[in-house]
Protein backbone atom coordinates (compact mmCIF):
# COMPACT_ATOMS: atom_id res chain seq x y z
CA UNK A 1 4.62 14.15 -1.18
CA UNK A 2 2.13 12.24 0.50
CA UNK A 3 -0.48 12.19 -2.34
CA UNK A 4 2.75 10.73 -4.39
CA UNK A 5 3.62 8.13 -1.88
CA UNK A 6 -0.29 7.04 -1.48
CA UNK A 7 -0.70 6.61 -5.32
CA UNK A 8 2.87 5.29 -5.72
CA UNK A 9 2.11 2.54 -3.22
CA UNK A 10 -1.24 1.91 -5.51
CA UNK A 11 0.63 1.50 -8.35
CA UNK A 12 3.33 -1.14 -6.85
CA UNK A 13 0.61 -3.20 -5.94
CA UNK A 14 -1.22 -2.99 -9.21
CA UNK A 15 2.18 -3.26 -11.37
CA UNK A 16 2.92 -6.62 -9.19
CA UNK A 17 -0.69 -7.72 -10.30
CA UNK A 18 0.32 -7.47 -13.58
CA UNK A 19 4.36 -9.00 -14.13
CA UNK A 20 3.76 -11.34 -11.70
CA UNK A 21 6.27 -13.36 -9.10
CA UNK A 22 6.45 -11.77 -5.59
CA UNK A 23 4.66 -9.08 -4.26
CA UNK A 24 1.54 -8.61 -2.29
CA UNK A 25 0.06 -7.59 -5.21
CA UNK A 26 0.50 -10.99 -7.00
CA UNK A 27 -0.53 -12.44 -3.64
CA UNK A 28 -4.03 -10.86 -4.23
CA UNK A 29 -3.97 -12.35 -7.67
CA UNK A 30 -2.95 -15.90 -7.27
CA UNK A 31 -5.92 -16.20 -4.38
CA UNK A 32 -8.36 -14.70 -6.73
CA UNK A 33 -7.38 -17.09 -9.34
CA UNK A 34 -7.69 -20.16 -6.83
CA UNK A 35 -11.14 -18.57 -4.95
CA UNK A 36 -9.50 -18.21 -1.61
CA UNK A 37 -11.31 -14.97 -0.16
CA UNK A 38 -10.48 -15.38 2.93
CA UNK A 39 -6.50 -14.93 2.15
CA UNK A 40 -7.66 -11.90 -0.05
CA UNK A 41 -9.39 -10.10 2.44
CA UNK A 42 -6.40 -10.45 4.69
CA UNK A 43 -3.96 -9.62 2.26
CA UNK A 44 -6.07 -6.28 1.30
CA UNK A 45 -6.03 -5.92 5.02
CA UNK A 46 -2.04 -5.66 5.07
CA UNK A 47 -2.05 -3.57 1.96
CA UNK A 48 -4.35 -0.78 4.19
CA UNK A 49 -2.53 -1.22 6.97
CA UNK A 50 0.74 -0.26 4.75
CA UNK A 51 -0.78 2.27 3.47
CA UNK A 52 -2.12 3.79 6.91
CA UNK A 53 1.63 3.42 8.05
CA UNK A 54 3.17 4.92 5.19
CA UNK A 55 0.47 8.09 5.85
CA UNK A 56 1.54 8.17 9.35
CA UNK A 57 5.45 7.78 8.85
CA UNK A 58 4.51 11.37 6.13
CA UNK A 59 2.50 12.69 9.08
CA UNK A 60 5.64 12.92 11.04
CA UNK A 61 8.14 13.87 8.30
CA UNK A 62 5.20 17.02 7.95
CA UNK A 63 5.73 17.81 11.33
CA UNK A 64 8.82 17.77 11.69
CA UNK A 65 9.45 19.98 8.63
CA UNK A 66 6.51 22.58 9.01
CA UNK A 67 7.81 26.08 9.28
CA UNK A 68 4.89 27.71 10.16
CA UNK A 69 5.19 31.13 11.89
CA UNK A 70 4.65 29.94 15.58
């Protein structure tokens, strides 16, 4: 599950890329188009920092379900 959840959040971003209209995704896009790096590097900063989140909210869900002999 958290392989699925890392590549699905890859491929939201990437799909919004594509159509177009809201997203973070088309965000990244629309400053590439009008050379704003600065906004890009702080938008791929929020994208990690989903990402991270999203890692750590499976962390606990792996916990919490782990039935490991203890």
């Amino acid at each position: 599950m958290r392989l699925s959840l890392g590549i699905a959040w890859m491929v939201i971003v990437a799909a919004e890329m594509l159509t177009g209209g809201i997203g973070i995704g088309f965000y990244v896009w629309d400053e590439w188009n009008n050379l704003n790096v600065a906004s890009i590097i702080v938008a791929i900063g929020v994208i990690g920092g989903i990402g991270i989140l999203l890692e750590l909210a499976m962390d606990v869900v792996q916990r919490r379900f782990d039935y490991t002999a203890r």
